[in-house]
PDB file of N, CA and C in Angstrom:
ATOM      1  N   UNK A   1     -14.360 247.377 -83.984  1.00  0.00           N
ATOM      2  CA  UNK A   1     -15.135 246.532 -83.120  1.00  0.00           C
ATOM      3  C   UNK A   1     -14.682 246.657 -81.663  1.00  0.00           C
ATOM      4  N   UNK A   2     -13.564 246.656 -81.629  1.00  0.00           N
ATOM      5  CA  UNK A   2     -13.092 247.337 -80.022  1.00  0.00           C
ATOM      6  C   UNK A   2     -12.513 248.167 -79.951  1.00  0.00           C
ATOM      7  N   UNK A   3     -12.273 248.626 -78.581  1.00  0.00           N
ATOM      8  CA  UNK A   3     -11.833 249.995 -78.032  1.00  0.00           C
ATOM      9  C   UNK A   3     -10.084 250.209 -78.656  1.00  0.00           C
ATOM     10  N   UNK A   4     -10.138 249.033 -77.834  1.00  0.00           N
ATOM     11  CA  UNK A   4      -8.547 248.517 -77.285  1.00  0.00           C
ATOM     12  C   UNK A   4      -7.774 247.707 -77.096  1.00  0.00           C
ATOM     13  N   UNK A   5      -6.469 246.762 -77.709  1.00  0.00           N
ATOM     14  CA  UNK A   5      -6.241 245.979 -77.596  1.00  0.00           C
ATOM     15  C   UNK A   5      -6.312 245.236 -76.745  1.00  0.00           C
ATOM     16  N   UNK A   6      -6.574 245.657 -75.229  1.00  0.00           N
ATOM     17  CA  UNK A   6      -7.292 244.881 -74.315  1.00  0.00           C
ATOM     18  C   UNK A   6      -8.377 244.110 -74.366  1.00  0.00           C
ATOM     19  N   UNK A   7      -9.280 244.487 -74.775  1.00  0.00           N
ATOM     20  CA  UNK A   7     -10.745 244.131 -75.270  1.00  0.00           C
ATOM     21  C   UNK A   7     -11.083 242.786 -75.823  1.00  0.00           C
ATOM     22  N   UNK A   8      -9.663 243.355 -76.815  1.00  0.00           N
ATOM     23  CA  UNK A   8      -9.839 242.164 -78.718  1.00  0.00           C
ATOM     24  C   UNK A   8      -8.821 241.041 -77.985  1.00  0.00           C
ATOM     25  N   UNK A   9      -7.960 241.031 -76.805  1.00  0.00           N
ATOM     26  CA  UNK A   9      -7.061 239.972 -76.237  1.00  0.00           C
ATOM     27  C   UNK A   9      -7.932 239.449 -75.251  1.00  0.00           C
ATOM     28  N   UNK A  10      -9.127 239.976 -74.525  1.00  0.00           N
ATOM     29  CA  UNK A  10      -9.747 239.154 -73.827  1.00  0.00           C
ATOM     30  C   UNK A  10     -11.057 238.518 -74.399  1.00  0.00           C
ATOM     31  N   UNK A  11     -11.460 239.119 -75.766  1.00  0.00           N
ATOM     32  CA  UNK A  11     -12.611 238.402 -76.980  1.00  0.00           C
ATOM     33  C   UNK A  11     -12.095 236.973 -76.940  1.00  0.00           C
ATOM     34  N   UNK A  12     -10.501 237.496 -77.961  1.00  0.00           N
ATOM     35  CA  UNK A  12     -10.432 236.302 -78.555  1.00  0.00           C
ATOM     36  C   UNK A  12      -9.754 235.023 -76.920  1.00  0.00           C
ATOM     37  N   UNK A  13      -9.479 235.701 -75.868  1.00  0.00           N
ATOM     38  CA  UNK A  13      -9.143 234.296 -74.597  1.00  0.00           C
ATOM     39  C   UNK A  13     -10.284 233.886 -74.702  1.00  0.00           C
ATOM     40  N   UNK A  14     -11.514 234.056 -74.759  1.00  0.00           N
ATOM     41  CA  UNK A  14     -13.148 233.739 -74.440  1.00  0.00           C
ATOM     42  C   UNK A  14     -13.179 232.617 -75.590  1.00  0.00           C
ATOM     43  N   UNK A  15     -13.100 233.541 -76.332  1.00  0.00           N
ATOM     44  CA  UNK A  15     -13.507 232.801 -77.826  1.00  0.00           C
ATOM     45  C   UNK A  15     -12.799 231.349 -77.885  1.00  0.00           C
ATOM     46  N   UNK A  16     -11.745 231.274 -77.949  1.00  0.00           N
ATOM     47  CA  UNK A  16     -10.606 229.991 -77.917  1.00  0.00           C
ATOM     48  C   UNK A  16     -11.176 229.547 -76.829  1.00  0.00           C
ATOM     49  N   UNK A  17     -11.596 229.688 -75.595  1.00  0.00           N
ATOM     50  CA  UNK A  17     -11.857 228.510 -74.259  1.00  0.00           C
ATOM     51  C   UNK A  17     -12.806 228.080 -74.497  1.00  0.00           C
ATOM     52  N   UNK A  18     -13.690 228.632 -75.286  1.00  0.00           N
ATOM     53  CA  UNK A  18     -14.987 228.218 -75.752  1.00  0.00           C
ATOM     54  C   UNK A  18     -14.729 227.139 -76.891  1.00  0.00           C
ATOM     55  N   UNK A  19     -13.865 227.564 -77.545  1.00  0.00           N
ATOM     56  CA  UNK A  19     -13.750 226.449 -78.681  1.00  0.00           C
ATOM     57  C   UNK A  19     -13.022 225.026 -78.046  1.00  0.00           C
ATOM     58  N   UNK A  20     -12.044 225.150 -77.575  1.00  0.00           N
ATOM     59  CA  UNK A  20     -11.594 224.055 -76.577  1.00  0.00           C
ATOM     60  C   UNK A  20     -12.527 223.489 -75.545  1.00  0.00           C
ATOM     61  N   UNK A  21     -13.442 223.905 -74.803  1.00  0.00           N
ATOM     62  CA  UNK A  21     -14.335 223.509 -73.996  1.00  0.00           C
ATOM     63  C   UNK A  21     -15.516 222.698 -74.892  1.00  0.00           C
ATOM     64  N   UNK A  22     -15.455 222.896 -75.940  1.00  0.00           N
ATOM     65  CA  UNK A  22     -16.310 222.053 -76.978  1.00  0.00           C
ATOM     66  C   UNK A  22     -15.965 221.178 -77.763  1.00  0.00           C
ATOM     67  N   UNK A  23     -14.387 221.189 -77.615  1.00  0.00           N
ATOM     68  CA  UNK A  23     -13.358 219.720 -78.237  1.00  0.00           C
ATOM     69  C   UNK A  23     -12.949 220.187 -79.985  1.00  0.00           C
ATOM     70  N   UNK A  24     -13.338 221.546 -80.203  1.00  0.00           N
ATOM     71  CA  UNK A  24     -12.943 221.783 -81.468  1.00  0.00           C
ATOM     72  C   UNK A  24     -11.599 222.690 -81.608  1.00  0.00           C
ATOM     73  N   UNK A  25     -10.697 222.255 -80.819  1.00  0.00           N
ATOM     74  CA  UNK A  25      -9.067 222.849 -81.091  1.00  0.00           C
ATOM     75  C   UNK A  25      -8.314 221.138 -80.883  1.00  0.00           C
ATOM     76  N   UNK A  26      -7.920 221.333 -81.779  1.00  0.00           N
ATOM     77  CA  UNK A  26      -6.918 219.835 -82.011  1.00  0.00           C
ATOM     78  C   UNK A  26      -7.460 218.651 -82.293  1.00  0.00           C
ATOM     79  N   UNK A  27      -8.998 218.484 -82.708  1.00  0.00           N
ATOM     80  CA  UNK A  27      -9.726 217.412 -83.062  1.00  0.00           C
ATOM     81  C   UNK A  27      -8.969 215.939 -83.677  1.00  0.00           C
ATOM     82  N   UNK A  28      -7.775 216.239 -84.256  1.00  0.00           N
ATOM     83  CA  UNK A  28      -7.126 215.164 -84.375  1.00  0.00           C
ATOM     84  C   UNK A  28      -6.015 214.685 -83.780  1.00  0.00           C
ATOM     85  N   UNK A  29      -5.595 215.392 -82.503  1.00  0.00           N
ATOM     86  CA  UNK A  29      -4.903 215.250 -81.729  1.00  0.00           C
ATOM     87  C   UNK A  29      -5.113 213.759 -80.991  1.00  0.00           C
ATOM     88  N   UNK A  30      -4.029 213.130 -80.331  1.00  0.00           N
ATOM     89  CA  UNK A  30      -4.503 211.828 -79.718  1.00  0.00           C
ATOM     90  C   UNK A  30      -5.213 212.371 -78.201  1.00  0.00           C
ATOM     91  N   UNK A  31      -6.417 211.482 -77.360  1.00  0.00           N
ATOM     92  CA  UNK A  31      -6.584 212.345 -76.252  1.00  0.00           C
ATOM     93  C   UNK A  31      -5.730 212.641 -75.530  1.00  0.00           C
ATOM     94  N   UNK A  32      -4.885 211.699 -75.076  1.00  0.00           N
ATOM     95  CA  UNK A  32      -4.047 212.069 -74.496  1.00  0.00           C
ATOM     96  C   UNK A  32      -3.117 212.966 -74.046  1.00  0.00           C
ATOM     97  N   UNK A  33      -3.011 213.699 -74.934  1.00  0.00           N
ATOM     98  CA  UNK A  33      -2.551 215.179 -75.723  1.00  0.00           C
ATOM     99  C   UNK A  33      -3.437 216.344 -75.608  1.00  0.00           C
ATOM    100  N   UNK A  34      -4.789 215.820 -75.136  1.00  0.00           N
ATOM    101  CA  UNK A  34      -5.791 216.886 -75.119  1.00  0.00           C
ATOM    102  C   UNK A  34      -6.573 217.081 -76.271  1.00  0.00           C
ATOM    103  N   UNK A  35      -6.394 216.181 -77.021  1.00  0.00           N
ATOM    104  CA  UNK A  35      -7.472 216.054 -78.706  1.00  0.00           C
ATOM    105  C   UNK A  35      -8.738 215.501 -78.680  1.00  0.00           C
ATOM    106  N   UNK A  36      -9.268 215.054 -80.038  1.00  0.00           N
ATOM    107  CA  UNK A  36     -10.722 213.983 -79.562  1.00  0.00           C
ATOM    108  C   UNK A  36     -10.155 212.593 -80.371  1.00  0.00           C
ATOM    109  N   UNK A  37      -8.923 212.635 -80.874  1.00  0.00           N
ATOM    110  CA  UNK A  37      -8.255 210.886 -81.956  1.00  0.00           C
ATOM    111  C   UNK A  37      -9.053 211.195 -83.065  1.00  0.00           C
ATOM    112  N   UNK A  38      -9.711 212.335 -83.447  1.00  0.00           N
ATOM    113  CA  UNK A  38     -10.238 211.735 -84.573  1.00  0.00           C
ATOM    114  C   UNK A  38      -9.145 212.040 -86.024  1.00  0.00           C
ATOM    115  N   UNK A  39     -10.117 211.763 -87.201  1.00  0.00           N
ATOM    116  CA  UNK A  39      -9.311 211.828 -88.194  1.00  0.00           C
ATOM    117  C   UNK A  39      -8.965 213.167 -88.864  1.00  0.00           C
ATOM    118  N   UNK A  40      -7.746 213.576 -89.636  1.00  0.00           N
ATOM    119  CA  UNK A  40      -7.494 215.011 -89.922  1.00  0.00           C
ATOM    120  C   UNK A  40      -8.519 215.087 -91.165  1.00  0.00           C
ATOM    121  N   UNK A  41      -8.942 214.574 -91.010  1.00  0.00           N
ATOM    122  CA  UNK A  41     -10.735 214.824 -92.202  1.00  0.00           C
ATOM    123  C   UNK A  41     -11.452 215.962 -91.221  1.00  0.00           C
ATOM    124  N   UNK A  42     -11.540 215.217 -89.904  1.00  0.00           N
ATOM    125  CA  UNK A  42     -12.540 216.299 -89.328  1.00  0.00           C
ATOM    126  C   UNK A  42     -11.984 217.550 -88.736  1.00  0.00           C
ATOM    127  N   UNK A  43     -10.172 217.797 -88.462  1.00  0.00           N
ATOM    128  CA  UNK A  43      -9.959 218.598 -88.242  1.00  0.00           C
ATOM    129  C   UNK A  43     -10.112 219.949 -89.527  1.00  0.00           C
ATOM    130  N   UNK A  44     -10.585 219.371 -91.002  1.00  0.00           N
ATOM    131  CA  UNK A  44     -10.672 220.491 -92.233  1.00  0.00           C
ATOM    132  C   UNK A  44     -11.538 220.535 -91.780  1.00  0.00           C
ATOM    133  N   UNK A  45     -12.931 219.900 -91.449  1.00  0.00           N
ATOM    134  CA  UNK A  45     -14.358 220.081 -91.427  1.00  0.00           C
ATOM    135  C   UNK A  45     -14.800 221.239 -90.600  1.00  0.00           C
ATOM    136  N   UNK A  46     -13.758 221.246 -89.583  1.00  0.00           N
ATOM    137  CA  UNK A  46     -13.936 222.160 -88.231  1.00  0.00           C
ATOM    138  C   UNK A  46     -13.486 223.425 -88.833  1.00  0.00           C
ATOM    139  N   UNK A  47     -12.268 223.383 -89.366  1.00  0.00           N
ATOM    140  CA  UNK A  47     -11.512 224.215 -89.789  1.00  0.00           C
ATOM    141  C   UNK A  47     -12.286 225.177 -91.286  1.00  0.00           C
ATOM    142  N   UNK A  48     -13.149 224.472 -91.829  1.00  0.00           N
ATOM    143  CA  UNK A  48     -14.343 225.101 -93.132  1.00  0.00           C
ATOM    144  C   UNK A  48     -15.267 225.556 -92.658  1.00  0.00           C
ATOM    145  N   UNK A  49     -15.959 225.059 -91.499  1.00  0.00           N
ATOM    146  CA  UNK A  49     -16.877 225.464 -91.013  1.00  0.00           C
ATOM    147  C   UNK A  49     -16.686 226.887 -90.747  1.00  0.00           C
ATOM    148  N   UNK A  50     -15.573 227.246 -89.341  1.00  0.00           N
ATOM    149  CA  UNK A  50     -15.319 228.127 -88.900  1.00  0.00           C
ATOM    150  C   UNK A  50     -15.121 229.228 -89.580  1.00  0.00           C
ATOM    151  N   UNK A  51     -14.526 228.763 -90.909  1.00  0.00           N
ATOM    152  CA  UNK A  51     -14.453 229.938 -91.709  1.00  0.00           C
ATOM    153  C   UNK A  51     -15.404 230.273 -92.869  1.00  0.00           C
ATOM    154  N   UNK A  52     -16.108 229.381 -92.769  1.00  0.00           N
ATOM    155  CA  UNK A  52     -17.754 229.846 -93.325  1.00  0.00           C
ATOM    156  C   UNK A  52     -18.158 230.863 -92.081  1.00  0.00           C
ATOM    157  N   UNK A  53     -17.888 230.464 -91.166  1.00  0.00           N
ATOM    158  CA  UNK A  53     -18.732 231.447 -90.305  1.00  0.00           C
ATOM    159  C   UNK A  53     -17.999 232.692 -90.238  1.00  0.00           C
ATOM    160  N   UNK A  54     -17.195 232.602 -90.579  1.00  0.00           N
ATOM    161  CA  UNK A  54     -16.198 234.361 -90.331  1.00  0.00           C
ATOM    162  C   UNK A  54     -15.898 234.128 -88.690  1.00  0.00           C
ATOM    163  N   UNK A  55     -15.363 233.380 -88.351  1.00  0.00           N
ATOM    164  CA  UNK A  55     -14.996 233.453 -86.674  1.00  0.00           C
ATOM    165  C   UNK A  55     -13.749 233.567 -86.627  1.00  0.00           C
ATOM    166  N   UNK A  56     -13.296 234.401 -85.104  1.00  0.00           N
ATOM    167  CA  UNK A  56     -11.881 234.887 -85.133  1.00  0.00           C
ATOM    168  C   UNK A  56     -10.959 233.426 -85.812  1.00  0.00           C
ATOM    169  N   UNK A  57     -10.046 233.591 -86.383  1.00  0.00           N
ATOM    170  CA  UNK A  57      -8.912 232.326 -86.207  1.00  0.00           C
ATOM    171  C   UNK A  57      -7.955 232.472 -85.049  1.00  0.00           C
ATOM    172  N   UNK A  58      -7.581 231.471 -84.548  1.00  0.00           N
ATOM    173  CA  UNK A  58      -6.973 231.053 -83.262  1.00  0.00           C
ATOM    174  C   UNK A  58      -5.539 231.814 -82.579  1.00  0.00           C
ATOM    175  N   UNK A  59      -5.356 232.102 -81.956  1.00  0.00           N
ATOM    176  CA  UNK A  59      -3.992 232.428 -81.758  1.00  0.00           C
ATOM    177  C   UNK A  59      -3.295 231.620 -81.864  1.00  0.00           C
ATOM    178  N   UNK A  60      -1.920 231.043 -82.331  1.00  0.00           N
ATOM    179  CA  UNK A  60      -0.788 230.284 -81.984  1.00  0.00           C
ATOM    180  C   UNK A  60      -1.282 229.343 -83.118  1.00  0.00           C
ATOM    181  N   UNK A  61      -2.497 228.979 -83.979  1.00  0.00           N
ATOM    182  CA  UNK A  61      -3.031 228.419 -84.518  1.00  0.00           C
ATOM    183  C   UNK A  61      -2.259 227.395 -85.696  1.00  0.00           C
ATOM    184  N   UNK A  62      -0.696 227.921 -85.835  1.00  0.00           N
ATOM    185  CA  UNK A  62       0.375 227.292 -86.477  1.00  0.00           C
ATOM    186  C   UNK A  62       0.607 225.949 -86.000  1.00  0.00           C
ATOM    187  N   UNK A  63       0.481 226.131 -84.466  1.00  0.00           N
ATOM    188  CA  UNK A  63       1.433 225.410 -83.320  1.00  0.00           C
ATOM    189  C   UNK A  63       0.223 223.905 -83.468  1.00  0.00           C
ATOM    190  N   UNK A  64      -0.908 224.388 -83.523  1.00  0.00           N
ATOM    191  CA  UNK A  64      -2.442 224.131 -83.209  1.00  0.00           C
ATOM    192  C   UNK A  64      -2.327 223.064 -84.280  1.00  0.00           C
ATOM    193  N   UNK A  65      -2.040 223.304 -85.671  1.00  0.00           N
ATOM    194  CA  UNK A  65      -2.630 222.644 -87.213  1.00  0.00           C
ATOM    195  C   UNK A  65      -1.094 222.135 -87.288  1.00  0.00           C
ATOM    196  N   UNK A  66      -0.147 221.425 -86.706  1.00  0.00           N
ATOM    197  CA  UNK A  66       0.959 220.892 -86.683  1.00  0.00           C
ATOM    198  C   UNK A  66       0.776 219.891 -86.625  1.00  0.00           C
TER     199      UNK A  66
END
């Protein structure tokens, strides 16, 4: 799908700002923290979805689901 690891490191920066710019990285995070407070119900929901869809998974994504 890409050339070059350049390519697939600036996909997936896009991809992740996009997902954060839409409040779906850390959904159960408090806001304060940069989350939306909700419950870790909806962080699986986000987290099933995404992978129904076959979409990249996150970088650092350990740090992320902590």
């Amino acid at each position: 799908m890409f050339d070059d690891l350049g390519e697939e490191v600036a996909f997936l920066r896009d991809w992740q700002e996009k997902l954060a710019g839409a409040g779906m990285v850390g959904v159960s995070w408090p806001p304060e923290y940069g989350g939306r407070g909700l419950e870790p119900l909806h962080h699986f929901i986000v987290q099933e979805e995404l992978a129904r869809a076959r979409a990249p998974e996150l970088v650092g994504r350990i740090g992320v689901n902590l």
